[in-house]
C-alpha atoms as a PDB file:
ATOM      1  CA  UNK A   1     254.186 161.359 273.284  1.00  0.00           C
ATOM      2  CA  UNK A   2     252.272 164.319 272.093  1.00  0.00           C
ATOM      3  CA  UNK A   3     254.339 164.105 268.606  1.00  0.00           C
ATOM      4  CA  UNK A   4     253.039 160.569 268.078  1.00  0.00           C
ATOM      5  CA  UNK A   5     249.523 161.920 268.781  1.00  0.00           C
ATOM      6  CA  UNK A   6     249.979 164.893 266.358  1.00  0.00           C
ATOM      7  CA  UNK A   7     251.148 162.815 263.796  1.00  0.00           C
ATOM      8  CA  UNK A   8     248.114 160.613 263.957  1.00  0.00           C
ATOM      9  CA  UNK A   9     245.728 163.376 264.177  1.00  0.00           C
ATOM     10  CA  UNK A  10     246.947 164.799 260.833  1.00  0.00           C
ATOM     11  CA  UNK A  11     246.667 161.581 259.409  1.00  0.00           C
ATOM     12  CA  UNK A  12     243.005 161.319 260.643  1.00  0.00           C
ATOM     13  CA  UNK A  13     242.287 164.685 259.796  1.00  0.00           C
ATOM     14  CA  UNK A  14     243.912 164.124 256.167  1.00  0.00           C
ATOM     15  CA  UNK A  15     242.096 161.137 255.318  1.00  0.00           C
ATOM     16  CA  UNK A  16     238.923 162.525 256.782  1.00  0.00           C
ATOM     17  CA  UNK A  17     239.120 165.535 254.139  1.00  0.00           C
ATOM     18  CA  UNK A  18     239.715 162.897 251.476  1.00  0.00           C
ATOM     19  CA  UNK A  19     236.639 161.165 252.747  1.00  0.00           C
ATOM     20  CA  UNK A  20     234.792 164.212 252.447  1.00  0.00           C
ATOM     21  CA  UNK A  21     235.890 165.295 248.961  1.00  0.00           C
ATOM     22  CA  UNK A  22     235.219 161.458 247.886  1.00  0.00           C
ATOM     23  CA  UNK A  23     231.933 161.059 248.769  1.00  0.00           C
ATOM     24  CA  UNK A  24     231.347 165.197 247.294  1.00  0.00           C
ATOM     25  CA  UNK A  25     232.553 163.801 243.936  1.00  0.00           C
ATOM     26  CA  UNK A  26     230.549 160.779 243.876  1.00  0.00           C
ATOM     27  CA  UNK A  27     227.378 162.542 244.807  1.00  0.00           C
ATOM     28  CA  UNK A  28     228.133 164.818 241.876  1.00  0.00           C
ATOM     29  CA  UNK A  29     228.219 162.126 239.629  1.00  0.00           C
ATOM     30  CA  UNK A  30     225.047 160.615 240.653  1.00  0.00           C
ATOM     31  CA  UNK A  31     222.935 163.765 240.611  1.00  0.00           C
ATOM     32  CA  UNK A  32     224.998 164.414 237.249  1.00  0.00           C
ATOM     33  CA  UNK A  33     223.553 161.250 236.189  1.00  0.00           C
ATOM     34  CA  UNK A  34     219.771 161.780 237.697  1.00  0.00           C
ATOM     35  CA  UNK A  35     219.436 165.036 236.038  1.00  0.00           C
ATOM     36  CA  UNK A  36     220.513 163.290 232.291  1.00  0.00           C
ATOM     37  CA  UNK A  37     217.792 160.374 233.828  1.00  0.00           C
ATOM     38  CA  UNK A  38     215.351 162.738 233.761  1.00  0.00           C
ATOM     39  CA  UNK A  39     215.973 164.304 230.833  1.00  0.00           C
ATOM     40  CA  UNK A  40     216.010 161.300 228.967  1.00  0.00           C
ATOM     41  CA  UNK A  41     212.804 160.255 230.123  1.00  0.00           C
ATOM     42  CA  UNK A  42     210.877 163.773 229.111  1.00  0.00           C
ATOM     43  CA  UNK A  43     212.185 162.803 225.603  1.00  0.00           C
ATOM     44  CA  UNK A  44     210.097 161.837 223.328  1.00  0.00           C
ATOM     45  CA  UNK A  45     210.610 158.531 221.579  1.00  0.00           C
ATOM     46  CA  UNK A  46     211.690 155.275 222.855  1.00  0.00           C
ATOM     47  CA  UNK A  47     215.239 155.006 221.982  1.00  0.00           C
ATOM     48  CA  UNK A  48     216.098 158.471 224.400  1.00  0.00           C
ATOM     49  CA  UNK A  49     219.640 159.612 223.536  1.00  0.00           C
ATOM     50  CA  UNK A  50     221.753 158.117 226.326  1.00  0.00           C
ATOM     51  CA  UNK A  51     223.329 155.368 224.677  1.00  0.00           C
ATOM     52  CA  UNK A  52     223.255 152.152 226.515  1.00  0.00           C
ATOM     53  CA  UNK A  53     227.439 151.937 226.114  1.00  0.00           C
ATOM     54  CA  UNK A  54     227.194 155.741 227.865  1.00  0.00           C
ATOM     55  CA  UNK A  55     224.734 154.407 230.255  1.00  0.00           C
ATOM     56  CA  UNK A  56     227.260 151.357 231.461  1.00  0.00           C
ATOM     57  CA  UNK A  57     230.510 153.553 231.465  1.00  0.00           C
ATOM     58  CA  UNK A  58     228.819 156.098 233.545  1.00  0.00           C
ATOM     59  CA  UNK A  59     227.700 153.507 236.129  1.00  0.00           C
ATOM     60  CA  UNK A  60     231.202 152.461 236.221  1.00  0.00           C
ATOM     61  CA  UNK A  61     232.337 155.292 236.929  1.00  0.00           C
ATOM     62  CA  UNK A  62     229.823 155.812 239.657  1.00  0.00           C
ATOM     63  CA  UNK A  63     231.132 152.561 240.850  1.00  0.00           C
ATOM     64  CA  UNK A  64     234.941 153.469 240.454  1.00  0.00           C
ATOM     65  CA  UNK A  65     233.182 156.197 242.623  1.00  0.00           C
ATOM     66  CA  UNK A  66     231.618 154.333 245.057  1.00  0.00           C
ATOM     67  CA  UNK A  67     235.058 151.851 245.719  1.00  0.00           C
ATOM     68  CA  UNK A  68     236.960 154.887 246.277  1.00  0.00           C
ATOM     69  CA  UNK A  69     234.665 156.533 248.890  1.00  0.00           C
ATOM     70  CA  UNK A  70     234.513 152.783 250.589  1.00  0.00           C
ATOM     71  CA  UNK A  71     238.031 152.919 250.519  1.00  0.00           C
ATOM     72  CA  UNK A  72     238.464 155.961 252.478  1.00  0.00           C
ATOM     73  CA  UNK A  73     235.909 155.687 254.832  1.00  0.00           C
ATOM     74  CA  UNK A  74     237.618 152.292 256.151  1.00  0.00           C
ATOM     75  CA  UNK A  75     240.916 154.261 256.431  1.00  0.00           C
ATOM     76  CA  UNK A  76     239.280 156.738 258.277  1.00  0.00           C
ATOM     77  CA  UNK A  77     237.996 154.265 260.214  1.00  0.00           C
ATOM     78  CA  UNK A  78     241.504 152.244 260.784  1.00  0.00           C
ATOM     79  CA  UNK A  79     242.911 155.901 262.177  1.00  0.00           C
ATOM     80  CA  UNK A  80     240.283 156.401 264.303  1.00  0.00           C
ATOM     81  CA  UNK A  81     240.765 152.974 265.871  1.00  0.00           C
ATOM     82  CA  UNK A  82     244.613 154.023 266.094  1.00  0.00           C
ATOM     83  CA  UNK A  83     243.959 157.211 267.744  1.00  0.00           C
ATOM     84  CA  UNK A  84     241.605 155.372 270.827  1.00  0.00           C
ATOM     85  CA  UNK A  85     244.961 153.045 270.792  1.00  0.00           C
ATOM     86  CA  UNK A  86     247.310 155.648 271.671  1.00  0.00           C
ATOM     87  CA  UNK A  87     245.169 157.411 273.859  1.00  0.00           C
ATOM     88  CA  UNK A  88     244.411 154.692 275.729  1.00  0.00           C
ATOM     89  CA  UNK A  89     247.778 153.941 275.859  1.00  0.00           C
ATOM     90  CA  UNK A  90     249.125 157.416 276.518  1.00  0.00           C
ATOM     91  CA  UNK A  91     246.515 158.771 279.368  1.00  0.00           C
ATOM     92  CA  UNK A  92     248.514 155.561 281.458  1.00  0.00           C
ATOM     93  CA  UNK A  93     251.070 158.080 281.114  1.00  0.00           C
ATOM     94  CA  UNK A  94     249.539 161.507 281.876  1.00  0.00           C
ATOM     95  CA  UNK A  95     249.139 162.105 278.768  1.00  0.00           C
ATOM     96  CA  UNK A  96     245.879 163.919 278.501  1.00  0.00           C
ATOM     97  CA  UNK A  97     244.885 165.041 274.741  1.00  0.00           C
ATOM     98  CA  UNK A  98     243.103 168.628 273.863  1.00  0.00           C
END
């Protein structure tokens, strides 16, 4: 019982640090595009020098981004939801986790 439990938990803990490392990449990527934002708008002139084509493949990217971090927080989520399952089904046993 306890291996099925520690295999879990590294699971959960595993996708929890890819969570983490998801959503720390995409938040680079935004404030990587804020600061260009910004810098774009203290230019002078119209036109600015972020290309609209830039402008749309960054956005994808922070989409692409965005997916990914979705993605992972729902399989955090899924493991969590497995772990109250075995728990629950365990602590019928004695089973009593630390």
């Amino acid at each position: 019982m306890e291996l099925q439990w520690l295999v879990l938990r590294q699971k959960l803990v595993k996708a929890e640090i890819e969570l983490r490392q998801a959503r720390e990449f995409e938040n680079a990527l935004a404030l990587e595009m804020a600061r260009y934002g910004e810098m774009e708008k203290r230019f002078p002139g119209k036109e600015g020098f972020i290309d609209p084509a830039q402008r749309r493949a960054w956005d994808a990217r922070l989409l692409g981004r965005r997916q990914e971090t979705e993605k992972s927080a729902a399989r955090v989520r899924l493991l969590v939801r497995d772990m109250k399952d075995l728990v629950g089904k365990k602590s019928h046993h004695g089973f009593i986790p630390p």
